[in-house]
PDB file of N, CA and C in Angstrom:
ATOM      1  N   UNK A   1       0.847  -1.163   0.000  1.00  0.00           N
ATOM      2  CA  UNK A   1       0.000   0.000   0.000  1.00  0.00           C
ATOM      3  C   UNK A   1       0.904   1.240   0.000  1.00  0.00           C
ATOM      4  N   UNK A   2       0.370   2.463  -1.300  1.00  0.00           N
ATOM      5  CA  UNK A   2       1.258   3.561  -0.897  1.00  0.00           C
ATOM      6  C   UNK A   2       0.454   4.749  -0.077  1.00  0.00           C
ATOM      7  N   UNK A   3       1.053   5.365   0.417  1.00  0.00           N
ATOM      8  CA  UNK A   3       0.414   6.503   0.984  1.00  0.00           C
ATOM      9  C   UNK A   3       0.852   7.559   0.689  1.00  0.00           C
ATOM     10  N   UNK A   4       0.375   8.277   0.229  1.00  0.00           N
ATOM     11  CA  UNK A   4       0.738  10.044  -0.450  1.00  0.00           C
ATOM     12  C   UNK A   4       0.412  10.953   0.807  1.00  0.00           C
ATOM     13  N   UNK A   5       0.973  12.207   0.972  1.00  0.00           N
ATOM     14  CA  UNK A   5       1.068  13.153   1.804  1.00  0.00           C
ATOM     15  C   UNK A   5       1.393  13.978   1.141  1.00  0.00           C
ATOM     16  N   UNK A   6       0.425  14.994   0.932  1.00  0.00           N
ATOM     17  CA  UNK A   6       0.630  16.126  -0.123  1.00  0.00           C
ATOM     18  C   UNK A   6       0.640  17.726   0.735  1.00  0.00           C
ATOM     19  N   UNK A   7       1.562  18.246   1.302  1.00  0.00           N
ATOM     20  CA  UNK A   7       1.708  19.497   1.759  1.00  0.00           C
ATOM     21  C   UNK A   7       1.559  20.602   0.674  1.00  0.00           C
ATOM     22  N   UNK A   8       0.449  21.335   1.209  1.00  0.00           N
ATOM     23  CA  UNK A   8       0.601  22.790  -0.174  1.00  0.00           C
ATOM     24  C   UNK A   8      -0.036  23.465   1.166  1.00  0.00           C
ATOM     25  N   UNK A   9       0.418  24.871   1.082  1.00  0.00           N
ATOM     26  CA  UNK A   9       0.282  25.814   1.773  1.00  0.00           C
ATOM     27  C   UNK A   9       0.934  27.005   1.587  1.00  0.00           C
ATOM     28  N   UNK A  10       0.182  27.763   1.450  1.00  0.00           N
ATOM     29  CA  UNK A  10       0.246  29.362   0.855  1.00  0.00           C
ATOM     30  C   UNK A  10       0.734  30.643   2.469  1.00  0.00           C
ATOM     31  N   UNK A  11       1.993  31.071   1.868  1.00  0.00           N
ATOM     32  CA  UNK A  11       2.433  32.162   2.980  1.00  0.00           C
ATOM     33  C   UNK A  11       2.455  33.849   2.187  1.00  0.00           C
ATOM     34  N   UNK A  12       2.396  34.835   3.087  1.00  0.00           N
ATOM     35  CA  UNK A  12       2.097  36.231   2.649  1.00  0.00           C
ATOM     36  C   UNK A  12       3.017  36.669   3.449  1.00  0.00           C
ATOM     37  N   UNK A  13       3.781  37.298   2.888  1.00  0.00           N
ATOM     38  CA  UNK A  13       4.821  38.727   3.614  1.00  0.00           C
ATOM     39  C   UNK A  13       5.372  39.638   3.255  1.00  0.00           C
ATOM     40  N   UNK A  14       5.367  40.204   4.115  1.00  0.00           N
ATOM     41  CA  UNK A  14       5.827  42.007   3.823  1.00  0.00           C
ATOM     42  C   UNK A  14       7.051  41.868   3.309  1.00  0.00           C
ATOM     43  N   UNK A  15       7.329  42.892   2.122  1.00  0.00           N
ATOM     44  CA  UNK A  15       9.020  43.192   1.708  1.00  0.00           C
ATOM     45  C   UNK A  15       8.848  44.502   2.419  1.00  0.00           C
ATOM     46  N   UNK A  16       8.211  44.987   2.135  1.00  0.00           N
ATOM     47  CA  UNK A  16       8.363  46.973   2.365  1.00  0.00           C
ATOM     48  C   UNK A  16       7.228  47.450   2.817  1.00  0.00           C
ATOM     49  N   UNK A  17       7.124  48.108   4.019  1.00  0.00           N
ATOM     50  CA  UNK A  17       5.993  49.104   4.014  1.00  0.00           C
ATOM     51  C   UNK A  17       6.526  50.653   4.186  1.00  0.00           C
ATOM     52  N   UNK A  18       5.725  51.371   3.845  1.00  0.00           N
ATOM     53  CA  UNK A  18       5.960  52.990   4.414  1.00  0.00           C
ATOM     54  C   UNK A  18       4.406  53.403   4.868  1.00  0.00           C
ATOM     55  N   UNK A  19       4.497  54.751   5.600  1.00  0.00           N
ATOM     56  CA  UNK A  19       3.298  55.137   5.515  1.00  0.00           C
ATOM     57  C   UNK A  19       2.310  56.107   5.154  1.00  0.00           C
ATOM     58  N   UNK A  20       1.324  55.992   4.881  1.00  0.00           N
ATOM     59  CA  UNK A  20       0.334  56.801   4.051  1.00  0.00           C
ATOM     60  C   UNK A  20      -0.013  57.968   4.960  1.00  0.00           C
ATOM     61  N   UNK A  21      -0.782  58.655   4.427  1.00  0.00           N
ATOM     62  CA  UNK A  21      -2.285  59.711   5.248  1.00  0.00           C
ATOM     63  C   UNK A  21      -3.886  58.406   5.161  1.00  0.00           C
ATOM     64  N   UNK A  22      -3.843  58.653   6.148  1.00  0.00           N
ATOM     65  CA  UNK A  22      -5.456  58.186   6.017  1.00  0.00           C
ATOM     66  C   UNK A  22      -5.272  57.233   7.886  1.00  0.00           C
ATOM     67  N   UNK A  23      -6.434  56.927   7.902  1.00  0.00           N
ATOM     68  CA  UNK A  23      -6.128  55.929   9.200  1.00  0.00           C
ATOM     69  C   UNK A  23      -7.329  54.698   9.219  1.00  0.00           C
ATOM     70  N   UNK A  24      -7.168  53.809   9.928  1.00  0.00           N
ATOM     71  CA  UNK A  24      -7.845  52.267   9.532  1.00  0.00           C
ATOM     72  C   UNK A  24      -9.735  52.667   9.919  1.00  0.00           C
ATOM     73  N   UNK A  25     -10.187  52.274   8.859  1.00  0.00           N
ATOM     74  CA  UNK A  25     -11.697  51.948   9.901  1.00  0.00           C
ATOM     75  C   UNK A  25     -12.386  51.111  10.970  1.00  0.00           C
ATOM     76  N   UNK A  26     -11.101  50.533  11.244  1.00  0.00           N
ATOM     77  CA  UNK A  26     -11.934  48.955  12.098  1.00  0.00           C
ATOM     78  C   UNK A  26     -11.475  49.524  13.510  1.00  0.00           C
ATOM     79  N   UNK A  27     -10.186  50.084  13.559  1.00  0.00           N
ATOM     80  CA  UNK A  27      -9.847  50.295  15.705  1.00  0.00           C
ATOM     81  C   UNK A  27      -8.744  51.658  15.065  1.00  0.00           C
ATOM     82  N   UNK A  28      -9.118  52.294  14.169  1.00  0.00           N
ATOM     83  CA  UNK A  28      -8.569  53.818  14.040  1.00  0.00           C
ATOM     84  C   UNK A  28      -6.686  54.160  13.840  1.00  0.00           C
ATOM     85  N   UNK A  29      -6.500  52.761  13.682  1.00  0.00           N
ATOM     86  CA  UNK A  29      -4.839  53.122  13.697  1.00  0.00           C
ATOM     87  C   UNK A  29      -4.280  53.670  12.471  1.00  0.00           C
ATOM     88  N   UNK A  30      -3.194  54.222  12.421  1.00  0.00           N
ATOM     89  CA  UNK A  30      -2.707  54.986  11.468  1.00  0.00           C
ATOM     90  C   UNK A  30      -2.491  53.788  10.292  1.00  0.00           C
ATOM     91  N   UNK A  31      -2.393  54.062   8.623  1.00  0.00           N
ATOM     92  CA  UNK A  31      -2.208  53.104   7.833  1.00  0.00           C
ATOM     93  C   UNK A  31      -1.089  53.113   7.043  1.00  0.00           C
ATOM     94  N   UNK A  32      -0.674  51.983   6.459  1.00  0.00           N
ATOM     95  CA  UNK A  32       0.770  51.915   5.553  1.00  0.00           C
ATOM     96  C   UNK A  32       0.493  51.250   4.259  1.00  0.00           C
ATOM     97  N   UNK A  33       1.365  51.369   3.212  1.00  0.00           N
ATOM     98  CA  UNK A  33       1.009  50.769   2.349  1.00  0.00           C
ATOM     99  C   UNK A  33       2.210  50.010   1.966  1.00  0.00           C
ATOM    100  N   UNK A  34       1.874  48.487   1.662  1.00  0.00           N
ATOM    101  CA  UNK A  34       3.088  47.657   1.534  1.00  0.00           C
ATOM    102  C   UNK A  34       3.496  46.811   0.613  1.00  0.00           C
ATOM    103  N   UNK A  35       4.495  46.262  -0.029  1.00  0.00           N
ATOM    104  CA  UNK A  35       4.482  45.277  -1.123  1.00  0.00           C
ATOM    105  C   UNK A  35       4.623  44.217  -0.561  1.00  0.00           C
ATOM    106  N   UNK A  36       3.770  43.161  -0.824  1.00  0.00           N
ATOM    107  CA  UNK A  36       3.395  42.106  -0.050  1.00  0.00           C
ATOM    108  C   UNK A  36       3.841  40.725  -1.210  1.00  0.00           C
ATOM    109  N   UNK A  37       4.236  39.557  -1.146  1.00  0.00           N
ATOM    110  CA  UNK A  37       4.859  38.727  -1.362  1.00  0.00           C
ATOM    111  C   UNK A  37       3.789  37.376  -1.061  1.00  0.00           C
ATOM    112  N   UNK A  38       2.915  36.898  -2.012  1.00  0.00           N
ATOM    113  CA  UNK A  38       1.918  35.374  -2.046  1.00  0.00           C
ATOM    114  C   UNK A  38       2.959  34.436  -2.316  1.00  0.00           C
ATOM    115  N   UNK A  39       3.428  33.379  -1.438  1.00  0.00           N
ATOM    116  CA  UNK A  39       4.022  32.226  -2.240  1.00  0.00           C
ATOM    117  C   UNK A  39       3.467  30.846  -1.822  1.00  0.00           C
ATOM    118  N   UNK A  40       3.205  30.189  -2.702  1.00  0.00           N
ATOM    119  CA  UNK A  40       2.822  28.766  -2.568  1.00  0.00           C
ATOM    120  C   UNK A  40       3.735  27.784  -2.969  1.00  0.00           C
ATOM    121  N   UNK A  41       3.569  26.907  -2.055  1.00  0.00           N
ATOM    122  CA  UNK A  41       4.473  25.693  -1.641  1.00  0.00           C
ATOM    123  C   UNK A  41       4.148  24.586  -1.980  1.00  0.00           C
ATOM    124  N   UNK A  42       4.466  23.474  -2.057  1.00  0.00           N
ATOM    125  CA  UNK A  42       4.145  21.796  -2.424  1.00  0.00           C
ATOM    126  C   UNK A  42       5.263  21.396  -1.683  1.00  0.00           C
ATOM    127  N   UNK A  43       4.894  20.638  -0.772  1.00  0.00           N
ATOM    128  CA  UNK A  43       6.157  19.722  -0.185  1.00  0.00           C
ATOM    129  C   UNK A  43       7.374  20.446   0.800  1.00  0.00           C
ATOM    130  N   UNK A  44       6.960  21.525   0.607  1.00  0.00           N
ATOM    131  CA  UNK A  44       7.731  23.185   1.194  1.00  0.00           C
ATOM    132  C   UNK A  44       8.806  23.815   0.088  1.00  0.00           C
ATOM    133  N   UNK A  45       8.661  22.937  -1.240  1.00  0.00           N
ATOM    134  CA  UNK A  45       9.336  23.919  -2.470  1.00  0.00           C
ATOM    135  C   UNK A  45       8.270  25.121  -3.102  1.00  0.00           C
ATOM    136  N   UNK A  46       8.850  25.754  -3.179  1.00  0.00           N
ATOM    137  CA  UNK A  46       7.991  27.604  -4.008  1.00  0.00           C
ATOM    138  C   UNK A  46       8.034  26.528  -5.053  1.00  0.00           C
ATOM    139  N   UNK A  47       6.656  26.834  -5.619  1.00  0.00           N
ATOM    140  CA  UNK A  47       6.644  26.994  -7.098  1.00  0.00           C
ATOM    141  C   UNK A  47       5.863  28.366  -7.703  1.00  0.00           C
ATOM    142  N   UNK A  48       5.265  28.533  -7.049  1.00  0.00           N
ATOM    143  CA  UNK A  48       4.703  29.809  -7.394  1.00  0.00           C
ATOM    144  C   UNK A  48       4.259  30.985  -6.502  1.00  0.00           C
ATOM    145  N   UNK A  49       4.741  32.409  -6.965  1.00  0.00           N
ATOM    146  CA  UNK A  49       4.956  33.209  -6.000  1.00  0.00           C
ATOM    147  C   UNK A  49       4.991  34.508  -7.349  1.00  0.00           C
ATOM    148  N   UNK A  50       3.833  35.520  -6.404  1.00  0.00           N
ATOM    149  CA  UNK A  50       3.178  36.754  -6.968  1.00  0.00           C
ATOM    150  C   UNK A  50       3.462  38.245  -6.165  1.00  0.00           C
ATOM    151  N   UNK A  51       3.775  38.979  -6.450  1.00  0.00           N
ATOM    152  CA  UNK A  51       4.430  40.578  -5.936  1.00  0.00           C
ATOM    153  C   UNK A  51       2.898  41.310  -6.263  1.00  0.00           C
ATOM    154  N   UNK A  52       2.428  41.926  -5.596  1.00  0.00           N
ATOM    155  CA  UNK A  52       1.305  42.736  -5.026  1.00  0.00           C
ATOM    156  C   UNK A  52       1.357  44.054  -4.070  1.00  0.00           C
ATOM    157  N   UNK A  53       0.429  45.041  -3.806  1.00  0.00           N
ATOM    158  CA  UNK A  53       0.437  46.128  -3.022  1.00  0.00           C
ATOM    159  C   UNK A  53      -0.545  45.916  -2.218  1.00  0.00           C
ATOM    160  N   UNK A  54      -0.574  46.204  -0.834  1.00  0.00           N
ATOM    161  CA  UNK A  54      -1.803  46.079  -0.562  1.00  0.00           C
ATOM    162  C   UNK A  54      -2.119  47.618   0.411  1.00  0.00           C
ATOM    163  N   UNK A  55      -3.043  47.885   1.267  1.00  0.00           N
ATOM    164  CA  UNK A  55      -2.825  49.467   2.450  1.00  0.00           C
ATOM    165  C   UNK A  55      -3.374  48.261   3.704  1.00  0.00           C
ATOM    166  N   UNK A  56      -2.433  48.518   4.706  1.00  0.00           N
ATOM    167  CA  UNK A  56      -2.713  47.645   5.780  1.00  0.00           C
ATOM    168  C   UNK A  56      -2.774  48.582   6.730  1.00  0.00           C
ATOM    169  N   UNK A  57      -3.347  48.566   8.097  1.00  0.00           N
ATOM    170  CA  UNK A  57      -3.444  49.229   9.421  1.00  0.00           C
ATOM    171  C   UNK A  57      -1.863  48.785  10.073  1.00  0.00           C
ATOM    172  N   UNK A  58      -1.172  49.351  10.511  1.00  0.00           N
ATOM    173  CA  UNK A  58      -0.459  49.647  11.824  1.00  0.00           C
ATOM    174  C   UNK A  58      -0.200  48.930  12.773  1.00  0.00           C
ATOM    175  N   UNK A  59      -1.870  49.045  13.324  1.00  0.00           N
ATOM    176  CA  UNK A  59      -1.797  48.591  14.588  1.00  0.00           C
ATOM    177  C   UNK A  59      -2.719  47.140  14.595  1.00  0.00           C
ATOM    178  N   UNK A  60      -3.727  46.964  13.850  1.00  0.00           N
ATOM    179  CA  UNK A  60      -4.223  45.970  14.165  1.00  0.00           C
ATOM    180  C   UNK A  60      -3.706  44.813  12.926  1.00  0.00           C
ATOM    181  N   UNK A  61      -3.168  45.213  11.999  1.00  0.00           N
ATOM    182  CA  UNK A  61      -3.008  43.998  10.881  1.00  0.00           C
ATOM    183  C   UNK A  61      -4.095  43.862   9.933  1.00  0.00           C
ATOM    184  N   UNK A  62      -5.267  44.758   9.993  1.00  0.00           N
ATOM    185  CA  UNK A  62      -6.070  44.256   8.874  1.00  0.00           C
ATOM    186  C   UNK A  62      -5.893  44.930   7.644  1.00  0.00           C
ATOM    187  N   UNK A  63      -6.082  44.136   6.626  1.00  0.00           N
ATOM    188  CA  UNK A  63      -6.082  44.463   5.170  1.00  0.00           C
ATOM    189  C   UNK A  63      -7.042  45.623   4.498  1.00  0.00           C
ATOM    190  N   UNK A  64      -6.654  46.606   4.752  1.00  0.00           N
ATOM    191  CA  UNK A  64      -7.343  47.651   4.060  1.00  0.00           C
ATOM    192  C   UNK A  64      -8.284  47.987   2.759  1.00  0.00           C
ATOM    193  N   UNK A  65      -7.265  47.717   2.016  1.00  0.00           N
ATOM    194  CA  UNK A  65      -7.249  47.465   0.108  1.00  0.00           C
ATOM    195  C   UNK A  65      -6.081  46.150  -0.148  1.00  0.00           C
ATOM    196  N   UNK A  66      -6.256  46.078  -1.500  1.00  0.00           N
ATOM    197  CA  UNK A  66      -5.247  45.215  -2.338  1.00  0.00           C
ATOM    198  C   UNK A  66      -5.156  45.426  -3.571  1.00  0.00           C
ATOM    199  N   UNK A  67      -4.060  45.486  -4.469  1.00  0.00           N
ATOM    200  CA  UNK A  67      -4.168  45.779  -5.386  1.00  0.00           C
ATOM    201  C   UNK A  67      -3.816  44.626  -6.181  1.00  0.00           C
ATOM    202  N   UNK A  68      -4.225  43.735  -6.738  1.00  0.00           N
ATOM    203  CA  UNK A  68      -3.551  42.795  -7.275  1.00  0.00           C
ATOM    204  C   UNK A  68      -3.254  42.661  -8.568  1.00  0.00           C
TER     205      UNK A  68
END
């Protein structure tokens, strides 16, 4: 009998942020805007991986906009 184990799992991270004017709507913190980094994995090798902008809050981490 074989058994397959297929790991895929998708990670997001910041290269760069700076920050904007404006401030978050959800708990009011000041906002940044950042180039953000999608990469997906198989087995824990990248095979595929996308460069994006997104405006994030500060203080709490939520996703503002995205530009994809």
């Amino acid at each position: 009998m074989v058994c397959f184990c297929f790991l895929v799992d998708q990670t997001r991270k910041v290269k760069r942020s700076k920050p904007v004017a404006g401030s978050c709507s959800r708990c009011g913190g000041g906002a940044s805007v950042a180039d953000m980094i999608t990469q997906t994995r198989f087995c824990y090798v990248p095979f595929y991986w996308k460069s994006w902008k997104a405006i994030m809050c500060t203080f709490c981490g939520a996703m503002l906009k995205s530009y994809r």
